[in-house]
PDB file of N, CA and C in Angstrom:
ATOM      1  N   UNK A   1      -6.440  -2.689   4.203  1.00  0.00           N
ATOM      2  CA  UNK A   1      -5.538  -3.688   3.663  1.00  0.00           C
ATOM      3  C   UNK A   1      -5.421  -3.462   2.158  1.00  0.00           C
ATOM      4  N   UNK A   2      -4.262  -2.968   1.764  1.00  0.00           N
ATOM      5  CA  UNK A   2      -3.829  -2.890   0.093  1.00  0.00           C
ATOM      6  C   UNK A   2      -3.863  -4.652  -0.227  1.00  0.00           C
ATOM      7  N   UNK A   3      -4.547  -4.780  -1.599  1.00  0.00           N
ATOM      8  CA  UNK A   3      -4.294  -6.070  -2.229  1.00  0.00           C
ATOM      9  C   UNK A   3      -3.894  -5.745  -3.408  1.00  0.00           C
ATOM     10  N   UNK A   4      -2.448  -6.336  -3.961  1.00  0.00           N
ATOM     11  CA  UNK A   4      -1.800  -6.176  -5.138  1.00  0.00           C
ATOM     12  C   UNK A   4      -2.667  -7.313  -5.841  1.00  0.00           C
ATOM     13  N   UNK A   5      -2.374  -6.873  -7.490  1.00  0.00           N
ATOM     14  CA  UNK A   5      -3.332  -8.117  -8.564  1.00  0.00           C
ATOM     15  C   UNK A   5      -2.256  -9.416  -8.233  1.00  0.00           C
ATOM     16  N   UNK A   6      -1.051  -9.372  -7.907  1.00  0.00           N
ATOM     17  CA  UNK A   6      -0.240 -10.881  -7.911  1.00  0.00           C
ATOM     18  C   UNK A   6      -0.947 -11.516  -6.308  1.00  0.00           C
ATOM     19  N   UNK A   7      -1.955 -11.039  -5.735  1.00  0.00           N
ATOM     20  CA  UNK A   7      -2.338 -11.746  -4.325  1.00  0.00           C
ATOM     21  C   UNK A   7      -1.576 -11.475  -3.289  1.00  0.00           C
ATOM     22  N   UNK A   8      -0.515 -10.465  -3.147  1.00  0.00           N
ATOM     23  CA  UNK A   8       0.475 -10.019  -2.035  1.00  0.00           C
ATOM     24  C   UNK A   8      -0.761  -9.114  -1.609  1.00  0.00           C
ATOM     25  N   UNK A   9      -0.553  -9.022  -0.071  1.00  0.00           N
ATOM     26  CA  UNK A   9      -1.476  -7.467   0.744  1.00  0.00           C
ATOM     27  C   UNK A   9      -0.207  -7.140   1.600  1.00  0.00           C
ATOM     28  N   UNK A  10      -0.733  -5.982   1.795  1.00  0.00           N
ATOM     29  CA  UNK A  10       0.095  -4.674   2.331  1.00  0.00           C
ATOM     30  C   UNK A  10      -1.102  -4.178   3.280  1.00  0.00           C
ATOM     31  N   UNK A  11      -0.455  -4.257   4.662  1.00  0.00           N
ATOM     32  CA  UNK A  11      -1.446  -3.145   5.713  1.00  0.00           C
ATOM     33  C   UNK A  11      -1.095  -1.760   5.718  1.00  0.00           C
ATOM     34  N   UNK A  12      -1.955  -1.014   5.941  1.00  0.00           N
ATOM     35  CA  UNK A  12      -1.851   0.427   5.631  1.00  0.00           C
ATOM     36  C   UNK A  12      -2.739   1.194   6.661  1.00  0.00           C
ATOM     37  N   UNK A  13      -1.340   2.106   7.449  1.00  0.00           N
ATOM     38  CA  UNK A  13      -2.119   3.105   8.767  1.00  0.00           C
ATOM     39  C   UNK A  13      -2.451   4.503   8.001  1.00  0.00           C
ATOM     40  N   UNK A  14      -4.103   4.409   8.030  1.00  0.00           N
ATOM     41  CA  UNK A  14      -4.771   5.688   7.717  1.00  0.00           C
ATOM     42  C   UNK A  14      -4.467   7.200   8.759  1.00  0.00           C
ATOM     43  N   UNK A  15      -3.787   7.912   8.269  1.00  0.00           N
ATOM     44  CA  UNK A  15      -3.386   8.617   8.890  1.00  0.00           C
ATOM     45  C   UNK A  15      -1.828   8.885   9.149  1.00  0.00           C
ATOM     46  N   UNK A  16      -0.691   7.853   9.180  1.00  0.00           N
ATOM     47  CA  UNK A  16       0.201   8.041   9.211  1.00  0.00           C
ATOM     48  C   UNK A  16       1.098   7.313   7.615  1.00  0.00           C
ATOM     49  N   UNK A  17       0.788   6.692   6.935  1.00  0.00           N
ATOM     50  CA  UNK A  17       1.072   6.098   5.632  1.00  0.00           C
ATOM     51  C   UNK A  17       0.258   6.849   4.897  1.00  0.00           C
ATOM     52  N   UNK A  18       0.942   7.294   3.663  1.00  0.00           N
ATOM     53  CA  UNK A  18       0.784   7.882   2.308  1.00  0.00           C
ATOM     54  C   UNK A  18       0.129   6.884   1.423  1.00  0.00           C
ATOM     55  N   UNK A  19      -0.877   7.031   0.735  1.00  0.00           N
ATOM     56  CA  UNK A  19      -1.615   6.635  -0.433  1.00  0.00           C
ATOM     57  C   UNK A  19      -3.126   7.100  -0.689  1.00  0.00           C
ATOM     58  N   UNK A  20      -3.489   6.732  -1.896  1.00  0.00           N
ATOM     59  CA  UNK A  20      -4.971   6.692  -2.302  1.00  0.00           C
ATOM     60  C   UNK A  20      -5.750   5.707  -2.728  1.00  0.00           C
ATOM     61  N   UNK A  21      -6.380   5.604  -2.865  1.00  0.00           N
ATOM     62  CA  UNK A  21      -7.084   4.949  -3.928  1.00  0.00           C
ATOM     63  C   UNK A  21      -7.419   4.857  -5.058  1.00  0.00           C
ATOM     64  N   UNK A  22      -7.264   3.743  -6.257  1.00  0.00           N
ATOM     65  CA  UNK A  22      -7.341   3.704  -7.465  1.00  0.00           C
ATOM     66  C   UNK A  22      -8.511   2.680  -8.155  1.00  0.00           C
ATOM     67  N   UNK A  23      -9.806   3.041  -8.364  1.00  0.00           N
ATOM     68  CA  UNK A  23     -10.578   2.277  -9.109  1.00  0.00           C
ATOM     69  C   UNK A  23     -10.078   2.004 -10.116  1.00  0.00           C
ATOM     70  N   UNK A  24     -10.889   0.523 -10.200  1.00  0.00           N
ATOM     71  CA  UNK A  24     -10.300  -0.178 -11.516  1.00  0.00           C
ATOM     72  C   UNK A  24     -11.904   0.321 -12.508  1.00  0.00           C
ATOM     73  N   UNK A  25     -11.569   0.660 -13.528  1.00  0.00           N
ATOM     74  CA  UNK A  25     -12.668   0.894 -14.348  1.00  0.00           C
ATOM     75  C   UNK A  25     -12.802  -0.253 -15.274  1.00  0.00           C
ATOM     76  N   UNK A  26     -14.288  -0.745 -15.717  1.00  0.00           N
ATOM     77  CA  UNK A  26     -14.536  -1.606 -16.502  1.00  0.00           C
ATOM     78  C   UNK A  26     -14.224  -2.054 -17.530  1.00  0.00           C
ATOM     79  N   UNK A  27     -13.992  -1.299 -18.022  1.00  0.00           N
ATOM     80  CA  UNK A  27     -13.302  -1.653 -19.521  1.00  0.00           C
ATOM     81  C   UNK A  27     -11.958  -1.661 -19.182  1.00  0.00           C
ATOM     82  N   UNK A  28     -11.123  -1.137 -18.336  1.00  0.00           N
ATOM     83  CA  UNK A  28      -9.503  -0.891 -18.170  1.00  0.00           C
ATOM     84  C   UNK A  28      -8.954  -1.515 -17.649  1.00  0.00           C
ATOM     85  N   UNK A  29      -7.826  -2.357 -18.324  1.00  0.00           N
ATOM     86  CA  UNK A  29      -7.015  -3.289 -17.673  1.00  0.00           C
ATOM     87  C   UNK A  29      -5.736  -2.362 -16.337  1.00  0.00           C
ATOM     88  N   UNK A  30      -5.774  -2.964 -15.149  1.00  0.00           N
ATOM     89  CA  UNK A  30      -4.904  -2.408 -14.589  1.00  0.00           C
ATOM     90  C   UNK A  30      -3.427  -2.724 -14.511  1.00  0.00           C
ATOM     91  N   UNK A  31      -3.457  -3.656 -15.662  1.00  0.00           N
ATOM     92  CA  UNK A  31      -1.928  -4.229 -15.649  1.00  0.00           C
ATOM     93  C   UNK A  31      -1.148  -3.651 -16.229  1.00  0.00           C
ATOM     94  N   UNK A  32      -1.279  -2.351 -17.085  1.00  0.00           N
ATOM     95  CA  UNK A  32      -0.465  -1.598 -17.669  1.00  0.00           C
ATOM     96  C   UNK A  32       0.323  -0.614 -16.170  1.00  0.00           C
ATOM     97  N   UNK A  33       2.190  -0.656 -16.724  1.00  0.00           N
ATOM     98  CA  UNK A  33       2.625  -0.115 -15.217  1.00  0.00           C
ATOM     99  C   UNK A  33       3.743   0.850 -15.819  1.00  0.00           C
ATOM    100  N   UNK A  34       3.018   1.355 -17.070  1.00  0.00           N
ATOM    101  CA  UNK A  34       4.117   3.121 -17.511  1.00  0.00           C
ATOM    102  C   UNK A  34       5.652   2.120 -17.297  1.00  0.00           C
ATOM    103  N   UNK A  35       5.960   1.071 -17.936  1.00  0.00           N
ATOM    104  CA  UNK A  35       7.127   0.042 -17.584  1.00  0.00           C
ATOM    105  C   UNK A  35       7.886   0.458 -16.461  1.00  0.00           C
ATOM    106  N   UNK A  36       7.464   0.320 -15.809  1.00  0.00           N
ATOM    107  CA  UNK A  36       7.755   0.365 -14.430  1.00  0.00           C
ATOM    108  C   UNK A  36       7.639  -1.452 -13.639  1.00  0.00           C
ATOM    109  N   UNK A  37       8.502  -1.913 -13.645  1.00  0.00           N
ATOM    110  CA  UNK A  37       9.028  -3.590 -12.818  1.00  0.00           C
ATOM    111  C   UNK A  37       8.485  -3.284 -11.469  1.00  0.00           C
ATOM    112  N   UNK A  38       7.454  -3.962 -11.109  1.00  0.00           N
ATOM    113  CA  UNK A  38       7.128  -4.003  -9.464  1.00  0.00           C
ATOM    114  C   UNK A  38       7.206  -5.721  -9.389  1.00  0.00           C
ATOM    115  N   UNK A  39       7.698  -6.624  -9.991  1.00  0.00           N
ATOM    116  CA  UNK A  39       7.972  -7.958  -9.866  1.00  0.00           C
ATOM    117  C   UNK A  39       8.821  -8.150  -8.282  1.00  0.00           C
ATOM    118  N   UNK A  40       8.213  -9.296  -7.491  1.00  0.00           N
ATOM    119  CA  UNK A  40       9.757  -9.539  -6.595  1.00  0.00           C
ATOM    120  C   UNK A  40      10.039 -10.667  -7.487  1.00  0.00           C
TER     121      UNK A  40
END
C-alpha cells in the first residue's frame, strides 16, 4: 500500500505495477517536488 504525505493510499501489484521505494532520510524534508503540482 503506497501512502502519499496528504493521507491518500494507492494499492500497488508487486510484479505487474512500476515503482520503488523512497526513504525519507532524517534530516530531509520530503516535500520538496522539483515544482512539479501533484495537488488534486
Amino acid at each position: 500500500m503506497m501512502k502519499w504525505d496528504n493521507g491518500r493510499s494507492l494499492s500497488l501489484i508487486p510484479g505487474v505495477d512500476s515503482f520503488h521505494i523512497v526513504e525519507q532520510m532524517e534530516n530531509e524534508s520530503m516535500t520538496e517536488n522539483n515544482g512539479i503540482d501533484m495537488s488534486m
